[in-house]
N, C-alpha and C. Protein backbone atom coordinates (compact mmCIF):
# COMPACT_ATOMS: atom_id res chain seq x y z
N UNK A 1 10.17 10.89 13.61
CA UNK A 1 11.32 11.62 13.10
C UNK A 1 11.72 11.18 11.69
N UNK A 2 11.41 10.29 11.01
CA UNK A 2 11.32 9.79 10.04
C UNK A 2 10.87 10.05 8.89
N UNK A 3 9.56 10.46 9.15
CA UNK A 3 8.78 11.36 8.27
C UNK A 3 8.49 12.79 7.99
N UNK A 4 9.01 12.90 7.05
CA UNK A 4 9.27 14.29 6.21
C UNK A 4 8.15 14.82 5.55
N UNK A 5 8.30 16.17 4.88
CA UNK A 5 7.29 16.94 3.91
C UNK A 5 7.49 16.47 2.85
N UNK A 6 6.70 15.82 1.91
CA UNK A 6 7.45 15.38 0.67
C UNK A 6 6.32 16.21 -0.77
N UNK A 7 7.38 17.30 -1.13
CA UNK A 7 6.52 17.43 -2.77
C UNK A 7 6.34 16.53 -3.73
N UNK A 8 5.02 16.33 -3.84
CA UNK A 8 4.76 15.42 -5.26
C UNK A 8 3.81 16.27 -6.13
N UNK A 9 4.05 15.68 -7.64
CA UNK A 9 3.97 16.67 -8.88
C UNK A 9 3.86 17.45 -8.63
N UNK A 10 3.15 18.40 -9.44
CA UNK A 10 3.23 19.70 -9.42
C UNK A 10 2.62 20.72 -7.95
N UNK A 11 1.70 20.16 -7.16
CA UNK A 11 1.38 20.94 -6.45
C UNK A 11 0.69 20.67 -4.89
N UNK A 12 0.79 18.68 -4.99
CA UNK A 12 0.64 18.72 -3.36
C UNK A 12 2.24 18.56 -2.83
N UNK A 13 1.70 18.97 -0.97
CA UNK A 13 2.80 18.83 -0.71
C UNK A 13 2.09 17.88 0.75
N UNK A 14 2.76 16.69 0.96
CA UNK A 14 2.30 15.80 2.12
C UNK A 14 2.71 15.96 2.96
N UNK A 15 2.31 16.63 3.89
CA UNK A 15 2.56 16.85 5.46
C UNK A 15 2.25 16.08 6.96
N UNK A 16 3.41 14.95 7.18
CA UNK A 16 3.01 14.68 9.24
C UNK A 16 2.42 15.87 9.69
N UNK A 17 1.20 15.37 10.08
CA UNK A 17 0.60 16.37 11.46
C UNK A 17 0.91 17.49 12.02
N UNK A 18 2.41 16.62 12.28
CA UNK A 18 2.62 17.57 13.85
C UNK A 18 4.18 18.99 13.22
N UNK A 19 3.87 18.77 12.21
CA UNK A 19 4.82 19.40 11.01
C UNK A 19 3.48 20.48 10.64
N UNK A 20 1.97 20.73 10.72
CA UNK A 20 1.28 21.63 10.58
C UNK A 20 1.11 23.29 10.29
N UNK A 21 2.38 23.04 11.68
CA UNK A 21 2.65 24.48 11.88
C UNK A 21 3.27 25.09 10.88
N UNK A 22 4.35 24.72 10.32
CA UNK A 22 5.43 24.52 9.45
C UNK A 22 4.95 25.34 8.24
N UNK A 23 5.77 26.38 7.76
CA UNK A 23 4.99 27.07 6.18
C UNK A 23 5.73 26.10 4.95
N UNK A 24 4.24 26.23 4.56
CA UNK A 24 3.97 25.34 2.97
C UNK A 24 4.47 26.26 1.62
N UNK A 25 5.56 25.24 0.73
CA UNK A 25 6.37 26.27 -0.13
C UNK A 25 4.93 27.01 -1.11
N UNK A 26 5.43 27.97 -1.38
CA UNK A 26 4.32 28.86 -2.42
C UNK A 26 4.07 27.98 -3.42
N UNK A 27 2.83 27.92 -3.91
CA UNK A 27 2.13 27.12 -4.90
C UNK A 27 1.75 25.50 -4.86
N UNK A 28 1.77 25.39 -3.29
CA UNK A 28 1.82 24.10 -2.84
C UNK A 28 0.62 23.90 -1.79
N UNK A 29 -0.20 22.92 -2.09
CA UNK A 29 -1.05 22.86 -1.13
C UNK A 29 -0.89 21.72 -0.24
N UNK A 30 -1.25 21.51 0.94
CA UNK A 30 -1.20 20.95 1.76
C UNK A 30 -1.65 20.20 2.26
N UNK A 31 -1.48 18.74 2.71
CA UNK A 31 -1.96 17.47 2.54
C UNK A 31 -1.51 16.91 3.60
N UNK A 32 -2.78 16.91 5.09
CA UNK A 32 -1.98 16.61 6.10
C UNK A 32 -1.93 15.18 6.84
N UNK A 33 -0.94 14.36 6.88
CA UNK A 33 -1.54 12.67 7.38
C UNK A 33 -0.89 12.42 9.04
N UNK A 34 -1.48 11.00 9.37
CA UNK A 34 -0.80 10.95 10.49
C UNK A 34 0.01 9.48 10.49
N UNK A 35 0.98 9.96 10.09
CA UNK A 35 1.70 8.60 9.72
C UNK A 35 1.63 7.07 10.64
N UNK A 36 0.84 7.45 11.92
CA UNK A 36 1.12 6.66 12.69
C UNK A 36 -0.05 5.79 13.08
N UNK A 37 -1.22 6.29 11.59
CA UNK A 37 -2.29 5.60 11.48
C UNK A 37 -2.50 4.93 10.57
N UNK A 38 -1.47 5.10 9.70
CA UNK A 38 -1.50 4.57 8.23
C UNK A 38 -1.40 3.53 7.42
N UNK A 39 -1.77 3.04 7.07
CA UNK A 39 -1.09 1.89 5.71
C UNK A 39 -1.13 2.66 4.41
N UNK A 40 -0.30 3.98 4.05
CA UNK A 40 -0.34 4.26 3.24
C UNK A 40 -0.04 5.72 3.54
N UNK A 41 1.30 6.12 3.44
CA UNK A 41 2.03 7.73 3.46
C UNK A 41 1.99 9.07 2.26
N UNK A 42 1.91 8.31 1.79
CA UNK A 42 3.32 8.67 -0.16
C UNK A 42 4.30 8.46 -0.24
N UNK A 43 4.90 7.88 0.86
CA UNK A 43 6.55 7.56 0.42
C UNK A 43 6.80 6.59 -0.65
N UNK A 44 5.71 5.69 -1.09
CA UNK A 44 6.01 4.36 -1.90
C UNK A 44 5.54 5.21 -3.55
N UNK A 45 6.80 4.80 -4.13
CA UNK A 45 6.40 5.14 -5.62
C UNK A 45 5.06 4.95 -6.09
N UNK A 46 4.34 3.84 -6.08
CA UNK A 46 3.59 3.42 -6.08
C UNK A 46 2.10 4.27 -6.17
N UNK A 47 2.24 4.67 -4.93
CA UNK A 47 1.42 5.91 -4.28
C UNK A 47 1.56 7.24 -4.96
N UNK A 48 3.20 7.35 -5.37
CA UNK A 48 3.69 8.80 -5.69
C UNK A 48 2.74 8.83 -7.07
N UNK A 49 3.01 7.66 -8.18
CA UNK A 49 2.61 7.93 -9.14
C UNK A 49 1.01 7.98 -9.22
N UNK A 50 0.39 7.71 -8.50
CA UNK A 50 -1.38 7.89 -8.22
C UNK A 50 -1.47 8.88 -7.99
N UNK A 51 -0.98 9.54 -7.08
CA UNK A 51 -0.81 11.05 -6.63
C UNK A 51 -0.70 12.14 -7.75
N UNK A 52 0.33 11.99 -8.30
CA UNK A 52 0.64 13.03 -9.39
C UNK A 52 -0.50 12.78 -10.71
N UNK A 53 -0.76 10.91 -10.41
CA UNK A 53 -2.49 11.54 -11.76
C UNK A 53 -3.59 12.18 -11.49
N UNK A 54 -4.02 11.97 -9.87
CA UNK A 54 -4.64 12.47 -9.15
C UNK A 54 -4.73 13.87 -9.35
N UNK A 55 -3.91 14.57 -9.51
CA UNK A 55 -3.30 15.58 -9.60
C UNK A 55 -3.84 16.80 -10.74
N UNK A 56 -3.47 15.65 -11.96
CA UNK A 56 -3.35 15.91 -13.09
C UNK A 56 -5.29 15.64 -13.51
N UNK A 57 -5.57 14.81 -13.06
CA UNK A 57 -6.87 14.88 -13.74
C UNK A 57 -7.88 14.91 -12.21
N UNK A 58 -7.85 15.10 -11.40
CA UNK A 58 -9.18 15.77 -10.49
C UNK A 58 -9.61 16.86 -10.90
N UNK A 59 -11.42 17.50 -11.29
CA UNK A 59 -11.61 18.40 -12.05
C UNK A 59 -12.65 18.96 -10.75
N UNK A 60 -12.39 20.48 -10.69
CA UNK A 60 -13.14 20.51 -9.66
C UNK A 60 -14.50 20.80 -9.35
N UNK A 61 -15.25 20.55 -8.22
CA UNK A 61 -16.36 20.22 -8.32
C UNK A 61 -16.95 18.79 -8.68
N UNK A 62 -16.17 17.72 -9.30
CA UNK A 62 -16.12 16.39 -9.86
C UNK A 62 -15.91 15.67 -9.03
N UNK A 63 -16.77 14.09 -8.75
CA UNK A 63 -16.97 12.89 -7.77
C UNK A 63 -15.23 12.14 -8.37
N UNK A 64 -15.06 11.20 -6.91
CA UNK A 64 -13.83 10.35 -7.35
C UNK A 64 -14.68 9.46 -6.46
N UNK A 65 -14.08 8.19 -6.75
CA UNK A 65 -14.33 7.01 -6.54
C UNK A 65 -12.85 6.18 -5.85
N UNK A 66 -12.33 6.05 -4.55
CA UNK A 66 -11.24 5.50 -4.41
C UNK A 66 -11.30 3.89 -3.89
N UNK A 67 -11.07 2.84 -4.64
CA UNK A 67 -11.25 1.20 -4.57
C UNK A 67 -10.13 0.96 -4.15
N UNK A 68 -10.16 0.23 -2.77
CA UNK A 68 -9.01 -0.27 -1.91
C UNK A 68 -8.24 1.22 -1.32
N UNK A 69 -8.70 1.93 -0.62
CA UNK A 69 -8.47 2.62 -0.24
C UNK A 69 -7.33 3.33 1.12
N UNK A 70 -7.24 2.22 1.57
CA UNK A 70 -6.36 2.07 2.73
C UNK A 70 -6.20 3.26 3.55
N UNK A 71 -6.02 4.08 3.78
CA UNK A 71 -5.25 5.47 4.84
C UNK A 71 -6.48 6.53 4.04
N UNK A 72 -6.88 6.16 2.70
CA UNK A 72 -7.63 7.00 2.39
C UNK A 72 -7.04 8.53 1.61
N UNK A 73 -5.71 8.24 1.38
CA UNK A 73 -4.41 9.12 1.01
C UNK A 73 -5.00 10.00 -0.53
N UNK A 74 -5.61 8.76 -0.95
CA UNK A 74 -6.10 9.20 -2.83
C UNK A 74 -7.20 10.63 -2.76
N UNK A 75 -7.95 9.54 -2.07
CA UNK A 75 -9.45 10.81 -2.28
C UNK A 75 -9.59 11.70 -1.61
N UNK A 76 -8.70 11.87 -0.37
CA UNK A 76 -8.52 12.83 0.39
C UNK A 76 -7.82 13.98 -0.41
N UNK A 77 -6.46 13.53 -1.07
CA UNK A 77 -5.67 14.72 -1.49
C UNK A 77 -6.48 14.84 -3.32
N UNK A 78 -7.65 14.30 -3.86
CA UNK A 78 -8.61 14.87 -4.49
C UNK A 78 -9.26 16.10 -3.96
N UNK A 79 -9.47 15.35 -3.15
CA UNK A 79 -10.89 16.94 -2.44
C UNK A 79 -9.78 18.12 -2.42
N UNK A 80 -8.70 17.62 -1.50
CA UNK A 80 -7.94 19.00 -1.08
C UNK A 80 -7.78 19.77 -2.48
N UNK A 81 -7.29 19.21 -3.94
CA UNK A 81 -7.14 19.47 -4.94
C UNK A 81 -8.42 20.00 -5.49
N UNK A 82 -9.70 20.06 -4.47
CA UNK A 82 -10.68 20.62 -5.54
C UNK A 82 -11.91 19.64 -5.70
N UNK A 83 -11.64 18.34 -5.80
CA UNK A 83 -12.69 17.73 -5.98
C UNK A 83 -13.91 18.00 -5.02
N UNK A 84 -15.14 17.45 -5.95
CA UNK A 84 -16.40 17.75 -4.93
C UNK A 84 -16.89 17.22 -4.03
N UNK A 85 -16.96 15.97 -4.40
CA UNK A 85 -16.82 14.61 -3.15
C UNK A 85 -16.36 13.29 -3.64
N UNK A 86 -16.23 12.58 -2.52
CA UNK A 86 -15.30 11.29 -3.01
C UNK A 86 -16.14 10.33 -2.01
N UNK A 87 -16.08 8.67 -2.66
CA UNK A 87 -16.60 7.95 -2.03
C UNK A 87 -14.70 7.16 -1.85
N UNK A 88 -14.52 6.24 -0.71
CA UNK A 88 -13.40 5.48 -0.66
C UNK A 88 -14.16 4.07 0.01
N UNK A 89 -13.45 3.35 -0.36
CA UNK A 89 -13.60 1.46 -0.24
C UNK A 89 -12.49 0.90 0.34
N UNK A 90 -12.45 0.23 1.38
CA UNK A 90 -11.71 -1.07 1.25
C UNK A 90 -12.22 -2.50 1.94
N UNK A 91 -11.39 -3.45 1.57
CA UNK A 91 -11.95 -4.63 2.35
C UNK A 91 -11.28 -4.44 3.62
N UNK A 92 -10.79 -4.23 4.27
CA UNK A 92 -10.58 -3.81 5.69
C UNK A 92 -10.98 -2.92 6.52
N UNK A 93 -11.87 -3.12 7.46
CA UNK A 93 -12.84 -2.35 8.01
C UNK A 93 -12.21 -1.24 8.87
N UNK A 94 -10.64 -1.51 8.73
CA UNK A 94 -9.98 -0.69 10.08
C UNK A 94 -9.64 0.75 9.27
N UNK A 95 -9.53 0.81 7.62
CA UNK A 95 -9.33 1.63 7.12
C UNK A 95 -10.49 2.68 6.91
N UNK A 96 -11.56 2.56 7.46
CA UNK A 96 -12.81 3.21 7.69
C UNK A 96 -12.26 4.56 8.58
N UNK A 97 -12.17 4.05 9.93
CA UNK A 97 -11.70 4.86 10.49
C UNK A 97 -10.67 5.82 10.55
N UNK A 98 -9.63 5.07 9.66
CA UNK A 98 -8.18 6.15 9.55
C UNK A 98 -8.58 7.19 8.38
N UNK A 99 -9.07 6.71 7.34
CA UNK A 99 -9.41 7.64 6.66
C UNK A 99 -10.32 8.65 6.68
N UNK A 100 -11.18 8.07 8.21
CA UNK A 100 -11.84 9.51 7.91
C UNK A 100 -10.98 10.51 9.41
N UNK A 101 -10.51 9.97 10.25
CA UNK A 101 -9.47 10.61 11.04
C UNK A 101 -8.56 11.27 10.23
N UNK A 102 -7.58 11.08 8.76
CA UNK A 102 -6.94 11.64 8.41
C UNK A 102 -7.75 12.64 7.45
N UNK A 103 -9.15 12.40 6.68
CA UNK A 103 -9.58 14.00 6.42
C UNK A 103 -10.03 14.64 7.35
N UNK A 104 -10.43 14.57 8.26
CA UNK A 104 -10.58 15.49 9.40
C UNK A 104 -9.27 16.33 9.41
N UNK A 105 -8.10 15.99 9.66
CA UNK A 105 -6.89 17.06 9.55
C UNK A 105 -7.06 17.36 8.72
N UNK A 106 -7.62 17.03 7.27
CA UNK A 106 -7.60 18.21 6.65
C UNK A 106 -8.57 19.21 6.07
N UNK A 107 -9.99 19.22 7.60
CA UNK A 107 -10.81 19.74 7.68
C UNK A 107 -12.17 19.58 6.38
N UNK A 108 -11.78 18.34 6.04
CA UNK A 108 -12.87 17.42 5.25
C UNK A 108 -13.92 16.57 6.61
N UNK A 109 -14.94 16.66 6.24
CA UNK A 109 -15.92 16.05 6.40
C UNK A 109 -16.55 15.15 6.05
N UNK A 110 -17.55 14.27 6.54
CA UNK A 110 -18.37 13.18 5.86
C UNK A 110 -19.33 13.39 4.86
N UNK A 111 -19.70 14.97 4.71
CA UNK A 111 -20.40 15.42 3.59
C UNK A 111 -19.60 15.62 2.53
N UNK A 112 -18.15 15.21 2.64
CA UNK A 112 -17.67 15.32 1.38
C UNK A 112 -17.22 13.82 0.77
N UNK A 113 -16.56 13.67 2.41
CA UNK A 113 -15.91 11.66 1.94
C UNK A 113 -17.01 11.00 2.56
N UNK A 114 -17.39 9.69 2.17
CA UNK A 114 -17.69 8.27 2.26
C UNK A 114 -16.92 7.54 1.91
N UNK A 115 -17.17 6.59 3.29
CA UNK A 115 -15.80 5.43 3.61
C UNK A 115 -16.68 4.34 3.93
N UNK A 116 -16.44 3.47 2.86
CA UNK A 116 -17.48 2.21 3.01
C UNK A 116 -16.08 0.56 3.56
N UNK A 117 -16.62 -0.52 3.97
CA UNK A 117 -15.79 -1.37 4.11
C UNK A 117 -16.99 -2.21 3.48
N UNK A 118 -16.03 -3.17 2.16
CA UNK A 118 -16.41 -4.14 1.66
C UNK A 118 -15.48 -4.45 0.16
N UNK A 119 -16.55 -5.69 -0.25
CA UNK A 119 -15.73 -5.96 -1.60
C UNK A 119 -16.49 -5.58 -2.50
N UNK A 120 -16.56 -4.19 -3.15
CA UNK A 120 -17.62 -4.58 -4.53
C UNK A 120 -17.85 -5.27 -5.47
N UNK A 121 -16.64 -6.19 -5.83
CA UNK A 121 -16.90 -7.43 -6.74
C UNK A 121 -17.57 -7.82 -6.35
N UNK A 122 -18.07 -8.26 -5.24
CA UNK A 122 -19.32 -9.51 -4.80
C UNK A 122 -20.51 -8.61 -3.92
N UNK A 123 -20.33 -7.95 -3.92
CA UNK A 123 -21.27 -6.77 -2.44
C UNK A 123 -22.23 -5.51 -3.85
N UNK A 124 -23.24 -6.30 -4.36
CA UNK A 124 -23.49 -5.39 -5.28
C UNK A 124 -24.62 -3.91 -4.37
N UNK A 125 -25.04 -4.25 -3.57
CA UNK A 125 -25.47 -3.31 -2.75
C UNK A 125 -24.68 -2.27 -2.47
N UNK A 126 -23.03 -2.53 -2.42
CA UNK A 126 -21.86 -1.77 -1.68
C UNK A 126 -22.01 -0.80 -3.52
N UNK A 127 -21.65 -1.76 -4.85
CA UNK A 127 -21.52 -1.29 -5.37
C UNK A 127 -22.68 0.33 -6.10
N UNK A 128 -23.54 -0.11 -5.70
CA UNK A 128 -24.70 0.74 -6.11
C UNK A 128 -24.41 2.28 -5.10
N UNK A 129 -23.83 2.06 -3.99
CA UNK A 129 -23.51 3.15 -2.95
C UNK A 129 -22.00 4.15 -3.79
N UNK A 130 -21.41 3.67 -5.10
CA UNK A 130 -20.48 4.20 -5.26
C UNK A 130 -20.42 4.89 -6.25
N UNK A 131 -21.94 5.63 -6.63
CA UNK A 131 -22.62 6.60 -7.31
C UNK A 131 -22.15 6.16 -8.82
N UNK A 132 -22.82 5.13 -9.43
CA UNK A 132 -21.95 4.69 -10.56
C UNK A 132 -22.43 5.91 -12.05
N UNK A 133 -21.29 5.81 -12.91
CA UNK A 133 -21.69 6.45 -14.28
C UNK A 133 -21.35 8.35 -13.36
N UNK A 134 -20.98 8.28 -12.31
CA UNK A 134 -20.92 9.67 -11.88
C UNK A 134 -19.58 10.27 -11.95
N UNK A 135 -18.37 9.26 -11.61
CA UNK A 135 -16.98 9.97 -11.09
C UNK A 135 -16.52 9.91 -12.28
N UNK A 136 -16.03 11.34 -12.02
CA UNK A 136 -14.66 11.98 -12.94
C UNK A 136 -13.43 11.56 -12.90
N UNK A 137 -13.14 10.52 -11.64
CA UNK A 137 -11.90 9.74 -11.30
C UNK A 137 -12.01 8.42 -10.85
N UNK A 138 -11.35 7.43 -11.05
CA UNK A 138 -12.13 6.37 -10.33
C UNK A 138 -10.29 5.46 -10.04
N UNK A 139 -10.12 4.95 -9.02
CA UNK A 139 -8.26 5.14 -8.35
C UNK A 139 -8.86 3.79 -8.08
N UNK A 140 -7.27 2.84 -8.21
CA UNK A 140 -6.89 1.47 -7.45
C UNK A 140 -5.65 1.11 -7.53
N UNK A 141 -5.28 1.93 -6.68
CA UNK A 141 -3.94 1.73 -5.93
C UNK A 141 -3.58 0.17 -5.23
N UNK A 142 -3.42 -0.46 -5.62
CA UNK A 142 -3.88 -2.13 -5.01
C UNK A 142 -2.81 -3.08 -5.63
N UNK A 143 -2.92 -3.96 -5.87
CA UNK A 143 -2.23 -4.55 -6.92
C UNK A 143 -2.66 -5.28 -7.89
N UNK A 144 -1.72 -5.95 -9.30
CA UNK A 144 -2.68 -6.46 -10.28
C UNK A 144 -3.39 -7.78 -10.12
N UNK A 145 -3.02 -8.20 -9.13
CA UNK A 145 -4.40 -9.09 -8.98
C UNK A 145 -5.84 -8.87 -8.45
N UNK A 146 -5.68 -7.96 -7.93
CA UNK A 146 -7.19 -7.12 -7.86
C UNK A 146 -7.34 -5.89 -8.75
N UNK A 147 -6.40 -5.23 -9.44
CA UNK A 147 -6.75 -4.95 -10.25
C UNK A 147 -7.22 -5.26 -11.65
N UNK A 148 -6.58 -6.69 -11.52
CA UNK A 148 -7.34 -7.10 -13.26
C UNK A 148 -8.68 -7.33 -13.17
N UNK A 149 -9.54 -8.45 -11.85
CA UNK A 149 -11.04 -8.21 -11.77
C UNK A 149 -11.84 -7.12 -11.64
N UNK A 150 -11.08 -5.83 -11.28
CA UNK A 150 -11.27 -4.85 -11.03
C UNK A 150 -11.59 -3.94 -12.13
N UNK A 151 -11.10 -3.84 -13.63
CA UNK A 151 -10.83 -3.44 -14.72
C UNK A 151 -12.19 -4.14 -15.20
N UNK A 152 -13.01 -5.14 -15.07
CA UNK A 152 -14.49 -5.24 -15.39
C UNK A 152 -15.66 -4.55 -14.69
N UNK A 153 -15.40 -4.21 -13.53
CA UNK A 153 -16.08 -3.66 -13.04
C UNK A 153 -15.84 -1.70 -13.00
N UNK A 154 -15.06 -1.57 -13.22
CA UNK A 154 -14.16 0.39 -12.79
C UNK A 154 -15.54 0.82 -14.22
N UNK A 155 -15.32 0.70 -14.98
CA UNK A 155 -16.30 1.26 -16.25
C UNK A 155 -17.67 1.63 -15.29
N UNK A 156 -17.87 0.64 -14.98
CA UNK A 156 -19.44 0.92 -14.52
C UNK A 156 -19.96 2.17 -13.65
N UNK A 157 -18.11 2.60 -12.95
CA UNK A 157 -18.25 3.96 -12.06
C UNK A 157 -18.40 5.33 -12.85
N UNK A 158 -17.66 5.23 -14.09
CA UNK A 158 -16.90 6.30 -14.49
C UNK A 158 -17.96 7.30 -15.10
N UNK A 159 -17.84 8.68 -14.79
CA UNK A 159 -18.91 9.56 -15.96
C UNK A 159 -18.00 9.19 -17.51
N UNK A 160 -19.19 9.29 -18.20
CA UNK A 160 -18.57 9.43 -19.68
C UNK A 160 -17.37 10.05 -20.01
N UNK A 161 -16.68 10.58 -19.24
CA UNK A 161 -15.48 11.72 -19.39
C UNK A 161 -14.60 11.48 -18.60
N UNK A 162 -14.61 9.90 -17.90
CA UNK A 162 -13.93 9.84 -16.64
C UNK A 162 -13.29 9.14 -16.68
N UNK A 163 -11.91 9.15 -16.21
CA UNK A 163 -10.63 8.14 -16.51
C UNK A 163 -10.27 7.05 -15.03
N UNK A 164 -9.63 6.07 -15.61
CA UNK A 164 -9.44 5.03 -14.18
C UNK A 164 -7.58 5.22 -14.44
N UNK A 165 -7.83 5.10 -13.11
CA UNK A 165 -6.33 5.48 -12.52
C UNK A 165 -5.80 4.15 -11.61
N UNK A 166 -4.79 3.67 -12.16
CA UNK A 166 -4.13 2.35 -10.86
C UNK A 166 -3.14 2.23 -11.32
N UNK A 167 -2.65 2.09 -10.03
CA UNK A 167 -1.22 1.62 -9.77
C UNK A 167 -0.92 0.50 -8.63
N UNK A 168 -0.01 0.50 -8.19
CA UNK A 168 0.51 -0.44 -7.18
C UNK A 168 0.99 -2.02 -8.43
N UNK A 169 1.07 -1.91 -9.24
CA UNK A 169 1.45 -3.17 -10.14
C UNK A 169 2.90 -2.97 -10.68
N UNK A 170 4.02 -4.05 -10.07
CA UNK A 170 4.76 -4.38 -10.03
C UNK A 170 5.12 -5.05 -11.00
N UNK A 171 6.80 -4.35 -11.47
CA UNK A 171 7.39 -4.88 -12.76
C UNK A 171 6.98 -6.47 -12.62
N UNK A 172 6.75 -6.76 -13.76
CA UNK A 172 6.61 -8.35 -14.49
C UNK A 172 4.99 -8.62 -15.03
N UNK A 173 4.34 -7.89 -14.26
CA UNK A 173 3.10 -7.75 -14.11
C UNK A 173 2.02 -6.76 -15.09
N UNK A 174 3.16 -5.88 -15.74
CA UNK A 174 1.98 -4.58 -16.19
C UNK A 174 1.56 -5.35 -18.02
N UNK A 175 1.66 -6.28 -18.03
CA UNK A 175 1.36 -6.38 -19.51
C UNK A 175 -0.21 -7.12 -19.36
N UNK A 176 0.09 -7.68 -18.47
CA UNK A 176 -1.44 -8.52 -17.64
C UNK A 176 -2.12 -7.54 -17.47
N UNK A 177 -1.96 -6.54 -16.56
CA UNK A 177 -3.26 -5.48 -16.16
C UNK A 177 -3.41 -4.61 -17.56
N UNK A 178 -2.48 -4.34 -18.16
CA UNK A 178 -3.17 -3.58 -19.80
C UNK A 178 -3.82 -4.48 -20.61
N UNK A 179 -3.93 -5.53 -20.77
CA UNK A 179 -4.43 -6.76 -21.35
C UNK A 179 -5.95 -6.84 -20.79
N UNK A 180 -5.98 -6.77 -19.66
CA UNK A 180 -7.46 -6.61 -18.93
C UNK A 180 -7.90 -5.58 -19.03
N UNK A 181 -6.98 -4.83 -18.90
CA UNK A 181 -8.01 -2.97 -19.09
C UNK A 181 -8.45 -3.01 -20.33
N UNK A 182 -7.74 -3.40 -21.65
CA UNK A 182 -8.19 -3.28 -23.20
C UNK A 182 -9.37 -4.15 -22.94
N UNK A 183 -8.95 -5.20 -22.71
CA UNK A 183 -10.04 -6.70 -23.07
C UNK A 183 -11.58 -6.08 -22.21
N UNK A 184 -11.47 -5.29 -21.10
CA UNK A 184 -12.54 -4.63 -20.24
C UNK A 184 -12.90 -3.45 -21.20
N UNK A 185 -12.58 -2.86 -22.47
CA UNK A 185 -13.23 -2.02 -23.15
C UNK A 185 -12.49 -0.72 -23.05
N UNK A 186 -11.25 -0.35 -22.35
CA UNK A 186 -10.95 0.68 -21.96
C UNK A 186 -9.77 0.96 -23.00
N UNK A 187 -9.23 2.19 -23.57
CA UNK A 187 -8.17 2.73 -23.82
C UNK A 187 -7.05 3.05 -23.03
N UNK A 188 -5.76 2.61 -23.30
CA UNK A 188 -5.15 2.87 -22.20
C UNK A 188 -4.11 4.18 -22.81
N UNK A 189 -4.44 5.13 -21.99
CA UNK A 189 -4.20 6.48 -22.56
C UNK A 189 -2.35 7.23 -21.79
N UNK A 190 -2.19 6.28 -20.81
CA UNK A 190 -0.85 6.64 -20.45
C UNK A 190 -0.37 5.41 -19.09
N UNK A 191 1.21 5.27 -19.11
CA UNK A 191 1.59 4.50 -18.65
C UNK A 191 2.84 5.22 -17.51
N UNK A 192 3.23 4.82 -16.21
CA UNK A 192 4.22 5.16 -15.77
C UNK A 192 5.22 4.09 -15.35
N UNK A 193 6.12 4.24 -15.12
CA UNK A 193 6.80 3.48 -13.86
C UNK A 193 7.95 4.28 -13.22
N UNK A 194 8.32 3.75 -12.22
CA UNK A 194 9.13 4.40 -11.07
C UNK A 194 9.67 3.23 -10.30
N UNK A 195 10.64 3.32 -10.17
CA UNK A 195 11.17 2.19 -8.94
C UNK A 195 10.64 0.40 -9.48
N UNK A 196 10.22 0.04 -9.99
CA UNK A 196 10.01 -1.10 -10.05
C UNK A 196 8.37 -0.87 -10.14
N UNK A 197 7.57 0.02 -10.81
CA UNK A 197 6.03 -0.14 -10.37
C UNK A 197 5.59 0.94 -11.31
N UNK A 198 4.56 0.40 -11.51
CA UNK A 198 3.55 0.90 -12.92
C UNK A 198 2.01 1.56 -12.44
N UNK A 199 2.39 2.55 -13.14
CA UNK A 199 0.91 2.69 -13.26
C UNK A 199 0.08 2.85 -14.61
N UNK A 200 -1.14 3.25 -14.83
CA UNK A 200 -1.76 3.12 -16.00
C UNK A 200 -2.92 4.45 -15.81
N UNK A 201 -3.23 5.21 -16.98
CA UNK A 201 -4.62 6.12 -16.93
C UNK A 201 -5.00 5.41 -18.10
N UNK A 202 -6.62 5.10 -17.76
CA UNK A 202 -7.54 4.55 -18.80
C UNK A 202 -8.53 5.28 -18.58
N UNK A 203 -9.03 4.71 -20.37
CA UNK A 203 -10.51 5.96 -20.52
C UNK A 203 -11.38 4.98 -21.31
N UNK A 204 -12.45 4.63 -21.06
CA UNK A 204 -13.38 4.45 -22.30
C UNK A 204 -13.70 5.32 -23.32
N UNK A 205 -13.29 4.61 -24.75
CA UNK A 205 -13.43 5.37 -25.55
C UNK A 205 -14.82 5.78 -26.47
């Protein structure tokens, strides 16, 4: 009872399950989770602001790449947005399963998502599975301590045209993760915050 429909940017709208039935406002597509599998809703700013870049730069037909993936919330509401396929990661093996239980509601498949469990910093086998030099998006919703080691490695995913997206980094913190994204070769092409939490879009230039 807790969980609501919530619009974020311009055009998803995140839907509980069992709220399905329910008509979706015009120009809004629909993004369905099960809150009660999750580590990861959209209710947390955090999330909101990944969402709305997500948003803004999924091109369709175009690979995403989602690192630390948790509920699987990112690359799921890619595809719904259009994308072509998405690979998702995390180090917790339990998020394997929720994420692909929650694209199934939204009538995604395994021919579109891959849900790997591991660390690609150290798992270079894992990393070679995450179609590198291919995605048009590449997400780490996490925080900046895995995102700053993370910011040496994200380049290696990206197509030439492809921007890295993270958030989850908490005021005190965002001057560190832009410091690593530059020092990692990247441009940092836009910044948010909300509530106490930052995010960043980077591009190699």
């Amino acid at each position: 009872k807790y969980y609501k429909p919530l619009e974020i940017g311009a055009r998803l709208y995140v839907v509980p399950q069992w709220m399905r039935e329910e008509p979706v406002p015009a120009g809004r597509v629909p993004f369905y989770l099960n809150p009660g599998l999750t580590f990861g809703t959209g209710s947390h700013a955090s999330t909101q602001l990944c969402l709305e870049g997500v948003e803004e730069h999924t091109a369709p037909g175009r690979d995403v790449l989602d690192l630390g993936c948790g509920s699987g919330i990112l690359s799921i509401a890619a595809l719904c947005l259009g994308a072509g396929s998405a690979v998702a990661v995390d180090i917790d093996p339990k998020a394997v399963d929720v994420a692909y239980e929650n694209a199934a509601l939204n009538g995604i498949g395994p021919d579109r998502l891959s849900v790997y469990a591991g660390d690609v910093l150290t798992d270079k086998r894992l990393a070679g599975r995450l179609n590198p030099g291919q995605n048009r998006v590449v997400l780490a919703n996490i925080v900046a301590d895995v995102i700053i080691p993370l910011s040496a490695r994200a380049g290696d995913f990206l197509a030439p045209d492809g921007v890295f997206l993270t958030s989850g980094i908490i005021e005190g913190r965002q001057d560190e993760v832009r410091a690593a994204l530059e020092g990692n070769g990247f441009a940092v092409a836009g910044h948010r915050e909300r509530g106490g939490w930052h995010a960043f879009l980077a591009a190699k230039p």
